[in-house]
Protein backbone atom coordinates (compact mmCIF):
# COMPACT_ATOMS: atom_id res chain seq x y z
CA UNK A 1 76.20 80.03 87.02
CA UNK A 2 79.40 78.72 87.98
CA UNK A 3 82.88 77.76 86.69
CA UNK A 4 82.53 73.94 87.50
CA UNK A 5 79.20 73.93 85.33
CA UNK A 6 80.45 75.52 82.15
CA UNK A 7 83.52 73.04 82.55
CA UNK A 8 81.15 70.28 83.14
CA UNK A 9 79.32 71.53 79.95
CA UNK A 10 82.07 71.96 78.26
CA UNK A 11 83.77 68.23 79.22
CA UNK A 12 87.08 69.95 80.51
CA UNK A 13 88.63 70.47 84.15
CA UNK A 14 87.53 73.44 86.23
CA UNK A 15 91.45 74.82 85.90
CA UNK A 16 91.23 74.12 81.60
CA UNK A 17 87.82 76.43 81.89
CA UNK A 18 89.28 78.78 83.86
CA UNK A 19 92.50 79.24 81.73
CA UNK A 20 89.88 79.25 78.61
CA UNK A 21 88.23 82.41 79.48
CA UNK A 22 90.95 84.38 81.24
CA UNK A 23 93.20 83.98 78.74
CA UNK A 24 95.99 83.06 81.41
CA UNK A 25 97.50 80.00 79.41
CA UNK A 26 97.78 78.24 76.11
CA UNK A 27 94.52 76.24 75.79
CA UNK A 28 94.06 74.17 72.52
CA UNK A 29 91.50 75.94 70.15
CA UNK A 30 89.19 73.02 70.09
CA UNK A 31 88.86 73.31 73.86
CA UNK A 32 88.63 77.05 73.90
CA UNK A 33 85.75 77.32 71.53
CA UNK A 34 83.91 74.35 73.85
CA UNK A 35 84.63 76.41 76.97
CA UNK A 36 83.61 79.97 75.19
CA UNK A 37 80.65 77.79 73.55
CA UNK A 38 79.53 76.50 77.35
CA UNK A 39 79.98 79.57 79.33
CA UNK A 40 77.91 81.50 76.37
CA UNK A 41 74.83 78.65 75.92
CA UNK A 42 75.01 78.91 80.19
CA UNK A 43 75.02 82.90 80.79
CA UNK A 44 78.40 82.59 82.65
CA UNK A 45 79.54 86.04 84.13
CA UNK A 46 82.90 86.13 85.84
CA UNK A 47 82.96 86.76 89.63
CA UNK A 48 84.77 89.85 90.54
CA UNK A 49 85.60 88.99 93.80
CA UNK A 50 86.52 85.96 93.07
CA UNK A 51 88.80 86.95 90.11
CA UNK A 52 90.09 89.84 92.69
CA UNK A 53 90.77 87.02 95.29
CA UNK A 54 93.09 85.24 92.90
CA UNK A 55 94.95 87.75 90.98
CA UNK A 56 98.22 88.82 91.82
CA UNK A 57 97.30 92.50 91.47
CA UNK A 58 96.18 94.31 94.01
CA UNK A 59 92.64 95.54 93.06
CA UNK A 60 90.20 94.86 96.48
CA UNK A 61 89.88 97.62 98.74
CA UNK A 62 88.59 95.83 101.96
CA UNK A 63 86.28 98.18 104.64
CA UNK A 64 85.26 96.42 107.98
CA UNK A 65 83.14 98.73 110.08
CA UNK A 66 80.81 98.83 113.26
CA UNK A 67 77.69 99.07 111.21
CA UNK A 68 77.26 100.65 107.60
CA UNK A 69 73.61 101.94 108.68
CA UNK A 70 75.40 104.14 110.87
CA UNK A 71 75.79 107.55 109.48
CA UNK A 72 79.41 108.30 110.14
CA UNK A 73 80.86 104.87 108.43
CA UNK A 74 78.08 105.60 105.77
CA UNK A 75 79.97 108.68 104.90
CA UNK A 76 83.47 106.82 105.60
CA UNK A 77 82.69 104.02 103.19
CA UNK A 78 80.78 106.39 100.45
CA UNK A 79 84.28 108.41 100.67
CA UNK A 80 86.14 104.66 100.14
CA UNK A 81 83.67 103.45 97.26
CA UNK A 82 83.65 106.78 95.25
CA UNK A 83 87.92 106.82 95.37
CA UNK A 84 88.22 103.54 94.85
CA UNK A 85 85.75 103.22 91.79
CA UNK A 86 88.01 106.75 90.46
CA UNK A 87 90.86 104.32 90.41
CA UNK A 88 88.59 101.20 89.27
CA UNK A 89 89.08 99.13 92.39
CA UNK A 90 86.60 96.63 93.67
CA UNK A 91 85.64 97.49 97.62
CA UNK A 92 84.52 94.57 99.61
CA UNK A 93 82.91 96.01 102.70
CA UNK A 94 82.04 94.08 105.71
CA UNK A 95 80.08 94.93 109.07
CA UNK A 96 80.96 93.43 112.75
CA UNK A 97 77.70 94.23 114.44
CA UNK A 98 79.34 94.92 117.57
């Protein structure tokens, strides 16, 4: 489920939804309990990655390797994932192939 359709649901711009449920402005409380309503009757779970992305805090680990089947940056990005999650970062780990 995705922002646009709990806006869409909930009859308000993707950017009203958004500040709805983050919290990140003033929304009217008429609108907020249509948004919370929406996202609720829809299952909506925020995106980390997404909210990651966008925040102004750095939170996102990123790990590009050869290829994560490959036992040496297996161990290299267990060692990344296991830190990070001590410090409750989000890792985004990506593979070249080459």
């Amino acid at each position: 489920m995705t922002l646009d359709a709990v806006a869409r649901r909930a009859g308000v711009s993707p950017a009203t939804a958004s500040r709805a449920l983050n919290g990140t402005a003033p929304v009217r409380a008429e609108l907020l309990d249509r948004v919370r309503a929406a996202a609720a009757a829809l299952g909506y779970i925020p995106n980390a990655h997404a909210q990651a992305l966008a925040g102004s805090a750095a939170t996102t680990v990123g790990v590009i390797c050869h290829d994560v089947g490959d036992p040496y940056f297996a161990a290299i990005a267990s060692g990344v994932m296991a830190a990070a999650a001590e410090r409750d970062l989000l890792v985004m780990l990506s593979s070249t192939f080459r």
